[in-house]
C-alpha atoms as a PDB file:
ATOM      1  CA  UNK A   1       0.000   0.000   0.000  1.00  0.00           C
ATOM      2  CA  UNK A   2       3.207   2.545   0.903  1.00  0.00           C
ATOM      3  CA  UNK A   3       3.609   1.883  -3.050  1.00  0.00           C
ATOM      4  CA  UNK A   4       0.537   2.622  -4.373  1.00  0.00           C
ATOM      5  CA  UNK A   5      -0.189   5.793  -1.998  1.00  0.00           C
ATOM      6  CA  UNK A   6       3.352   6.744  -2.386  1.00  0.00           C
ATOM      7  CA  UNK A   7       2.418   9.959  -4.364  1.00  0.00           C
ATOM      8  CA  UNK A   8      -0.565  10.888  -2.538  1.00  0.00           C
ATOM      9  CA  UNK A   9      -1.015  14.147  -0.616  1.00  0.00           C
ATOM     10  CA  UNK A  10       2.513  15.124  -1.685  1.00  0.00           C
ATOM     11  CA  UNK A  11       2.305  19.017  -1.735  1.00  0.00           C
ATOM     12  CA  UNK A  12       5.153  21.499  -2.850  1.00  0.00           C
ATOM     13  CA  UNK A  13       4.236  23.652   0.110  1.00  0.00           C
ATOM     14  CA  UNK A  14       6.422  24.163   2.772  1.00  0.00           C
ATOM     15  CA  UNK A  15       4.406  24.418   5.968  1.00  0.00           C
ATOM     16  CA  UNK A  16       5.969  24.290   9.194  1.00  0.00           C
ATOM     17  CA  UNK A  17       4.067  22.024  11.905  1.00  0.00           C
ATOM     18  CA  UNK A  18       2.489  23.805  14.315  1.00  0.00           C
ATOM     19  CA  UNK A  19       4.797  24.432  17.609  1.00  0.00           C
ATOM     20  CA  UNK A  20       2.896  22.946  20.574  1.00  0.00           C
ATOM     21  CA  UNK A  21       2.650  26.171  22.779  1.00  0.00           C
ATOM     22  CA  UNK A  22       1.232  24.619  26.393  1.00  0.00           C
ATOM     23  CA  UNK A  23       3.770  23.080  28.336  1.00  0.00           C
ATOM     24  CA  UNK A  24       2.432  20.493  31.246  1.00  0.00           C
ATOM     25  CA  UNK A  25       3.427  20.859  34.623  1.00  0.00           C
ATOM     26  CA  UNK A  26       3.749  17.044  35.403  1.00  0.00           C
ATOM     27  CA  UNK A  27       4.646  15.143  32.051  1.00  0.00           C
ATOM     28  CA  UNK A  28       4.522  11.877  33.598  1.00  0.00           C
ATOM     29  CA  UNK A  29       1.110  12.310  34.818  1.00  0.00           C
ATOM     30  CA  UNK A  30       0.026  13.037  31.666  1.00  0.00           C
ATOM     31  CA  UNK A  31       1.102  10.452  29.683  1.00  0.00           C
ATOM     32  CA  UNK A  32       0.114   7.755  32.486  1.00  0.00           C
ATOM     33  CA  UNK A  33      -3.027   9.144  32.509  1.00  0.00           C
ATOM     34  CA  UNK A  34      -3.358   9.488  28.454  1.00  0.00           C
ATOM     35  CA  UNK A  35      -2.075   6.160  27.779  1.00  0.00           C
ATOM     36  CA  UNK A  36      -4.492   4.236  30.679  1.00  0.00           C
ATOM     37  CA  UNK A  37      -7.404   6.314  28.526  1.00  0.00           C
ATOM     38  CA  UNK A  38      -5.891   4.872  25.601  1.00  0.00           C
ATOM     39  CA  UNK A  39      -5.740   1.776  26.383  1.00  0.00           C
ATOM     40  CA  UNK A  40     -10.002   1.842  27.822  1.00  0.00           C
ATOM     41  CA  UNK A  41     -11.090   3.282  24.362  1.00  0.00           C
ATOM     42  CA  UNK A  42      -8.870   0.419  22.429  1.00  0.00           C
ATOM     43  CA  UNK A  43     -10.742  -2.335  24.996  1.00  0.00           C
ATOM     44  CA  UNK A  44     -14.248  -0.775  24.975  1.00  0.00           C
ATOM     45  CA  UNK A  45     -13.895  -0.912  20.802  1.00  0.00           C
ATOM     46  CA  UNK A  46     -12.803  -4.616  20.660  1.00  0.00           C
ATOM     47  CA  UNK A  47     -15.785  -5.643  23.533  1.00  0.00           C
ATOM     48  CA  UNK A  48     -18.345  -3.515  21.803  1.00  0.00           C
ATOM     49  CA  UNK A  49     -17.471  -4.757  18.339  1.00  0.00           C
ATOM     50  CA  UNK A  50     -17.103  -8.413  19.427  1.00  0.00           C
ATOM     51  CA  UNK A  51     -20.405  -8.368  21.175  1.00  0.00           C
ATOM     52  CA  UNK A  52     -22.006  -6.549  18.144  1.00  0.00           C
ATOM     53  CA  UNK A  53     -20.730  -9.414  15.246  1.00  0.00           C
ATOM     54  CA  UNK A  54     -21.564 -11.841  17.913  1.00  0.00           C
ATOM     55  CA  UNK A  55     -25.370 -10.274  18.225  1.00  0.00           C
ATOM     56  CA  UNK A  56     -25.709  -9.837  14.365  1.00  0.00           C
ATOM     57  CA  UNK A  57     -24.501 -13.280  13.574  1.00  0.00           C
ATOM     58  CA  UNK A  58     -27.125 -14.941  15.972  1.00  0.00           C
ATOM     59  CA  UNK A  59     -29.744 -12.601  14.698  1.00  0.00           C
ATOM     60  CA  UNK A  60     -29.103 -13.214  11.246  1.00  0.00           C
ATOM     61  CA  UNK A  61     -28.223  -9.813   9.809  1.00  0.00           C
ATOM     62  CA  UNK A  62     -25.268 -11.072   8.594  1.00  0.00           C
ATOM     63  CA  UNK A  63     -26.786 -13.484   6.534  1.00  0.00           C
ATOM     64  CA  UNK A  64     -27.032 -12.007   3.423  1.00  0.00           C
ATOM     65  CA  UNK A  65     -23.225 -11.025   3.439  1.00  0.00           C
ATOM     66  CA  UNK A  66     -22.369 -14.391   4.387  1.00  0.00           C
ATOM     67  CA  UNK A  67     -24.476 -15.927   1.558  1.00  0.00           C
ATOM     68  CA  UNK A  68     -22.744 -13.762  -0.903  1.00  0.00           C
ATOM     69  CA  UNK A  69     -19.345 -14.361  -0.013  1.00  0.00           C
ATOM     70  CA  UNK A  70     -20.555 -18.185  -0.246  1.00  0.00           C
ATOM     71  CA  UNK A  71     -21.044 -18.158  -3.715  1.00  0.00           C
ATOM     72  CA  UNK A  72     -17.309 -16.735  -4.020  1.00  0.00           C
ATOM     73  CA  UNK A  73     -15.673 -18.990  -2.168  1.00  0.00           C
ATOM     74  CA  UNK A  74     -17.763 -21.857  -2.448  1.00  0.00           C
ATOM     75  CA  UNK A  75     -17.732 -22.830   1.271  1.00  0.00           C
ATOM     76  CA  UNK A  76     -20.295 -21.224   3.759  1.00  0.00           C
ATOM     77  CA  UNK A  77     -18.130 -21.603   7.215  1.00  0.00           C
ATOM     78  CA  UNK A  78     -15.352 -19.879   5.800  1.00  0.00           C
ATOM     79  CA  UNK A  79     -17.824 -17.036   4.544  1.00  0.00           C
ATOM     80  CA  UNK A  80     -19.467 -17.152   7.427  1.00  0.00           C
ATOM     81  CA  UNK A  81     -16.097 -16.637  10.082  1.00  0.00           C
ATOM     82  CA  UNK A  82     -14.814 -13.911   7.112  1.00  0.00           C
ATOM     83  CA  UNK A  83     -17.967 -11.755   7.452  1.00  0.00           C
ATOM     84  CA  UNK A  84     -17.626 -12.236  11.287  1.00  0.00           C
ATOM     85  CA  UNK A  85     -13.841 -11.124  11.372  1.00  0.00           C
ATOM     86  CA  UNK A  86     -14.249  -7.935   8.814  1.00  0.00           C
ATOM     87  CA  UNK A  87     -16.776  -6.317  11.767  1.00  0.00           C
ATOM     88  CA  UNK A  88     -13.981  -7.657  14.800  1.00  0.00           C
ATOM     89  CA  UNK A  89     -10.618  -9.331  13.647  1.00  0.00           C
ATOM     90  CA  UNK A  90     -10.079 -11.707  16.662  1.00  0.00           C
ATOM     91  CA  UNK A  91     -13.552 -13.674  16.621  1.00  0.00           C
ATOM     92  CA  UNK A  92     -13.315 -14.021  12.546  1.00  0.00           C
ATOM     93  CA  UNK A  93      -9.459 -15.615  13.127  1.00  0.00           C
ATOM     94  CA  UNK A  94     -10.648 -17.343  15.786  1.00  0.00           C
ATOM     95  CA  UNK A  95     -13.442 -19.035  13.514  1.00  0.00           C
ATOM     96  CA  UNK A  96     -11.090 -19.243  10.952  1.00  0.00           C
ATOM     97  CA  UNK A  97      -8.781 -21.244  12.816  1.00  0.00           C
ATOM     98  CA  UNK A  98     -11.301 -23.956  13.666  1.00  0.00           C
ATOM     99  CA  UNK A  99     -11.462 -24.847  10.604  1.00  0.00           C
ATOM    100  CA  UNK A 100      -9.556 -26.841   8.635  1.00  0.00           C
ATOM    101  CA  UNK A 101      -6.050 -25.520   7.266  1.00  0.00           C
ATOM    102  CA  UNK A 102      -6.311 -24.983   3.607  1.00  0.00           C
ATOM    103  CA  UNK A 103      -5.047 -22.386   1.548  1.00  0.00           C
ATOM    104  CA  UNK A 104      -8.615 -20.452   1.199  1.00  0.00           C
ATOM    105  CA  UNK A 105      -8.955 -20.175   5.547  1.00  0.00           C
ATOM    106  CA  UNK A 106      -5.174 -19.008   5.725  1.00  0.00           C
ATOM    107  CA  UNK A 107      -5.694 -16.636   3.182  1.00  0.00           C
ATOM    108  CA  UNK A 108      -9.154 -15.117   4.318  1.00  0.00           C
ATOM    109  CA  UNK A 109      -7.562 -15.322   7.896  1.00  0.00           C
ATOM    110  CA  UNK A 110      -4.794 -12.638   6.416  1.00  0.00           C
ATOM    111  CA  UNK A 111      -7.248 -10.457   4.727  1.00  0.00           C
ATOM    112  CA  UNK A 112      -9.348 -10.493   8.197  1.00  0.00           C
ATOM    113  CA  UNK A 113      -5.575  -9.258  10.199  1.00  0.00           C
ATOM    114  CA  UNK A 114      -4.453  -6.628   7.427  1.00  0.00           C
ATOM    115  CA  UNK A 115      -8.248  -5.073   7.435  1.00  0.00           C
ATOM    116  CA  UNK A 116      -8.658  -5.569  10.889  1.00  0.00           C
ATOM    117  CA  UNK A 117     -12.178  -5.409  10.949  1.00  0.00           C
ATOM    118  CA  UNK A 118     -14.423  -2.399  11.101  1.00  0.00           C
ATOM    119  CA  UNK A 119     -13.141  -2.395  15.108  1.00  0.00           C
ATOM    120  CA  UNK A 120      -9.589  -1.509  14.332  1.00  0.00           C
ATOM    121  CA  UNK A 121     -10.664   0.983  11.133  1.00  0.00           C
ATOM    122  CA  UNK A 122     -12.970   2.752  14.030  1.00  0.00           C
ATOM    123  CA  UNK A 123     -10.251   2.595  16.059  1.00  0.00           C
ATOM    124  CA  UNK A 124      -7.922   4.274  13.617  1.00  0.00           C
ATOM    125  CA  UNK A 125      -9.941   6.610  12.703  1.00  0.00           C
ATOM    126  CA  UNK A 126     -10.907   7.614  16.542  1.00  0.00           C
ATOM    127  CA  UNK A 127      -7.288   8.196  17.231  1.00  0.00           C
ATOM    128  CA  UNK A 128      -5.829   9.577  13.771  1.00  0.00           C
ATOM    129  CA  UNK A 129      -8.599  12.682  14.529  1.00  0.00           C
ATOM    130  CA  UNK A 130     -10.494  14.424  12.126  1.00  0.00           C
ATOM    131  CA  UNK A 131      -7.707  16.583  10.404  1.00  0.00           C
ATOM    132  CA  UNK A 132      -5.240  13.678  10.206  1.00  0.00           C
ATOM    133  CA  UNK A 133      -6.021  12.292   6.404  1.00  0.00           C
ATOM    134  CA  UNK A 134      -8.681  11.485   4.422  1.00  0.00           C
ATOM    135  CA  UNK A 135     -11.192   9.018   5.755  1.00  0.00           C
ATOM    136  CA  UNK A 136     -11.709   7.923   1.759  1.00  0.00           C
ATOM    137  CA  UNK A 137      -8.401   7.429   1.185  1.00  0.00           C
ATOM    138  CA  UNK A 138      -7.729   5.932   4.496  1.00  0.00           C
ATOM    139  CA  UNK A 139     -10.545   3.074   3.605  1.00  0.00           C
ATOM    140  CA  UNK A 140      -9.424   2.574   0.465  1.00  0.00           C
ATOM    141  CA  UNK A 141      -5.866   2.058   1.336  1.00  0.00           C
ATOM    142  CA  UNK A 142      -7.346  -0.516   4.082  1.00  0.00           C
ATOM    143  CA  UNK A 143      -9.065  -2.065   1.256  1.00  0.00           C
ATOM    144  CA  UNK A 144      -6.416  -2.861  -1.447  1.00  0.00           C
ATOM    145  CA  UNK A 145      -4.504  -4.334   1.558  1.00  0.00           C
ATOM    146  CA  UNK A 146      -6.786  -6.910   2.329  1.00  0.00           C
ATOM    147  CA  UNK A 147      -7.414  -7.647  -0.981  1.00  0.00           C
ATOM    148  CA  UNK A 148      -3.483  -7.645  -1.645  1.00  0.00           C
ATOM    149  CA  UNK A 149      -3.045  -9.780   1.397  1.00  0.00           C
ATOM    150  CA  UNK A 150      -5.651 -12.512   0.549  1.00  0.00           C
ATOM    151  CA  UNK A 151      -3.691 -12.855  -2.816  1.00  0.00           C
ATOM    152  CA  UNK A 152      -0.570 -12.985  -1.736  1.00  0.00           C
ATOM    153  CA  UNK A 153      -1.452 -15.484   0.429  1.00  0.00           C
ATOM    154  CA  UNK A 154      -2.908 -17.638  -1.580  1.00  0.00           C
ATOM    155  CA  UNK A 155      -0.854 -17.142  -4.237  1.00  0.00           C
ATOM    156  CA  UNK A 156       2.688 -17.885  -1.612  1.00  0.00           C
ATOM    157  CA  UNK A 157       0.950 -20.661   0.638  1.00  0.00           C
ATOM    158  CA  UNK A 158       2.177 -24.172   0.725  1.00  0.00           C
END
């Protein structure tokens, strides 16, 4: 992806970052207290997420996703445990890994880590802030990665 977005945003401007003006009295304060804050948001995501593919699943919302991909892969549990790991990475691997070891499931489980699942691009996007890049771009450049990881994959497994 660092190839294919290489020329993106480049700008023949030569802005200076902004100099950070408000010094902190107690640093290490700070960046305890930041980083514990952090680390809640990052939990809260993964729980909420897991609970919500786990609820959607068993209500059958997913279904029509998980038919689709189905018909492209040609085997409903590993369309089913994909659809599950693009909304939260770890319960789609986890799926992934019960089944058996073929080249499709270690593939698909590769797209599931490079997207993420829709936890991690939430995630991202919480803590890259609004001004940070281009939320298009951003998913897009998530996208060709899966896709470029599922095909590598496949294409290098043994």
């Amino acid at each position: 992806c660092g190839l294919i977005f290489r020329f993106y945003g480049k700008t023949e401007t030569n802005e200076s970052l902004p100099v950070l003006t408000e010094k902190s009295v107690n640093v290490l304060y700070d960046a305890a207290y930041n980083s514990v804050i952090s680390v809640l948001l990052v939990g809260s995501f993964i729980c909420l997420f897991y609970i919500l593919a786990d609820g959607l699943s068993v209500l059958g919302v997913l279904r029509p996703a998980e038919q689709a991909f189905s018909l492209i892969l040609r085997d409903e549990a590993s369309a089913k445990a994909f659809v599950c790991g693009l909304i939260e990475c770890t319960s789609g691997c986890a799926a992934l890994a019960a089944l058996p070891r073929t080249p499709l499931t270690v593939s698909l489980a590769a797209a599931c880590v490079s997207f993420g699942g829709f936890s991690v691009v939430a995630q991202s996007l919480l803590f890259l802030g609004k001004d940070c890049c281009d939320r298009r771009i951003f998913l897009l450049s998530k996208t060709v990665q899966t896709v470029l990881s599922f095909f590598l994959c496949l294409l290098f497994f043994r």
